[in-house]
Protein backbone atom coordinates (compact mmCIF):
# COMPACT_ATOMS: atom_id res chain seq x y z
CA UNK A 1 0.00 0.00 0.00
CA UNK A 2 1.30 3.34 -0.67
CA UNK A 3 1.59 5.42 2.11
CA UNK A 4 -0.51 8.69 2.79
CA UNK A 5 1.41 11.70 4.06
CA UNK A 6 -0.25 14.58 5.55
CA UNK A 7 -0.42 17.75 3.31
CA UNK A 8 2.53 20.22 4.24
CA UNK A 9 1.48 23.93 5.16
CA UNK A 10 -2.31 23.27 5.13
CA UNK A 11 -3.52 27.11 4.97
CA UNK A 12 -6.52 28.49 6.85
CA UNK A 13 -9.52 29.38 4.69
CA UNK A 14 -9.28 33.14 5.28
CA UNK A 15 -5.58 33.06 4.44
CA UNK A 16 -6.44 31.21 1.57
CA UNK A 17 -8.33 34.09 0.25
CA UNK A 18 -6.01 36.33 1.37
CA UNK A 19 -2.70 34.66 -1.07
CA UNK A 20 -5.70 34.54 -3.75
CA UNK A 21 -6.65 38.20 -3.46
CA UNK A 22 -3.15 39.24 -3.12
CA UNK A 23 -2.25 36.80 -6.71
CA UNK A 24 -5.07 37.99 -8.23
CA UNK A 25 -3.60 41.91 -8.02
CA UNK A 26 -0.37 40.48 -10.01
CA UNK A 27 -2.89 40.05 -13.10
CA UNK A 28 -2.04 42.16 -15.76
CA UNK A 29 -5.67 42.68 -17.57
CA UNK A 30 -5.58 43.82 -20.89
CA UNK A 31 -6.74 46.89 -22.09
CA UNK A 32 -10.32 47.33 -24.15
CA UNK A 33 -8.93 48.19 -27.40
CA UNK A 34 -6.63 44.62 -26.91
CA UNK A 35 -9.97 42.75 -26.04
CA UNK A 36 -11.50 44.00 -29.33
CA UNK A 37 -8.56 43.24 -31.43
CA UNK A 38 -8.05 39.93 -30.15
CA UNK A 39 -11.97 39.29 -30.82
CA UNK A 40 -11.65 40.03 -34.17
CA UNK A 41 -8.74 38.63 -34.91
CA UNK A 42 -10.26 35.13 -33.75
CA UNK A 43 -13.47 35.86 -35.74
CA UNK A 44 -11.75 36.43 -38.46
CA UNK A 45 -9.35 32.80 -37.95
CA UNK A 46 -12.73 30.97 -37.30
CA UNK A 47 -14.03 32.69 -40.46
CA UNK A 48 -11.36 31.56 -42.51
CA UNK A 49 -11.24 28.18 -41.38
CA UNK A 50 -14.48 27.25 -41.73
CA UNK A 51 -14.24 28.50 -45.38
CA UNK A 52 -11.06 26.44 -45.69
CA UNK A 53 -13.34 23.15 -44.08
CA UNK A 54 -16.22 23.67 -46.25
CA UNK A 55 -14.12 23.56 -49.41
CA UNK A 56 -11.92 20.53 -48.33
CA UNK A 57 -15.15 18.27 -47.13
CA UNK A 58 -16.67 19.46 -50.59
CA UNK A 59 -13.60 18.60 -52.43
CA UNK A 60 -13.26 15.20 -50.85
CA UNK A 61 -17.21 14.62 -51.13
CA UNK A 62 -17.02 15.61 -54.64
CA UNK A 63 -14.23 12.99 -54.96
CA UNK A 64 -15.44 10.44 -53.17
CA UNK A 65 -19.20 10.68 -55.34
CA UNK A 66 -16.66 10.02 -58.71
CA UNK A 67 -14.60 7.25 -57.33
CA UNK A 68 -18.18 5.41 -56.04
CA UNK A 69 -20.07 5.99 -59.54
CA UNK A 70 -22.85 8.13 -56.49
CA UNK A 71 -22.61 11.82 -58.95
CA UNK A 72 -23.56 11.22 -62.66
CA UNK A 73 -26.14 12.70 -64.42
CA UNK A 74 -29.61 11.46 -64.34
């Protein structure tokens, strides 16, 4: 069996919140005008992606339909 040690400087809850409130001051939050670029800098990745995605599945669909016999004309 593996042996269980106690946990080493167990911290009081109020302290807890304390080193949490103090880390939490550290945080460098970004400014607005960051936010907003960011935002639309990832809208515009997703954008482009999914573009990219549609035309690959419909390029391999297309593909797959010839190499099956499924897309010929009626």
């Amino acid at each position: 069996m593996a042996d269980i040690k106690p946990a080493k400087n167990k911290v009081s809850p109020v302290k807890y919140v304390g080193q949490v409130r103090q880390e939490a001051r550290k945080v460098v939050w970004p400014t607005s005008r960051e936010t907003i670029t960011t935002t639309i800098l990832v809208m515009v990745m997703v954008i482009l992606m999914g573009i990219f995605f549609f035309i690959v599945d419909w390029a391999l669909a297309t593909i797959i339909k010839l190499f099956l016999g499924l897309g010929g004309s009626a």
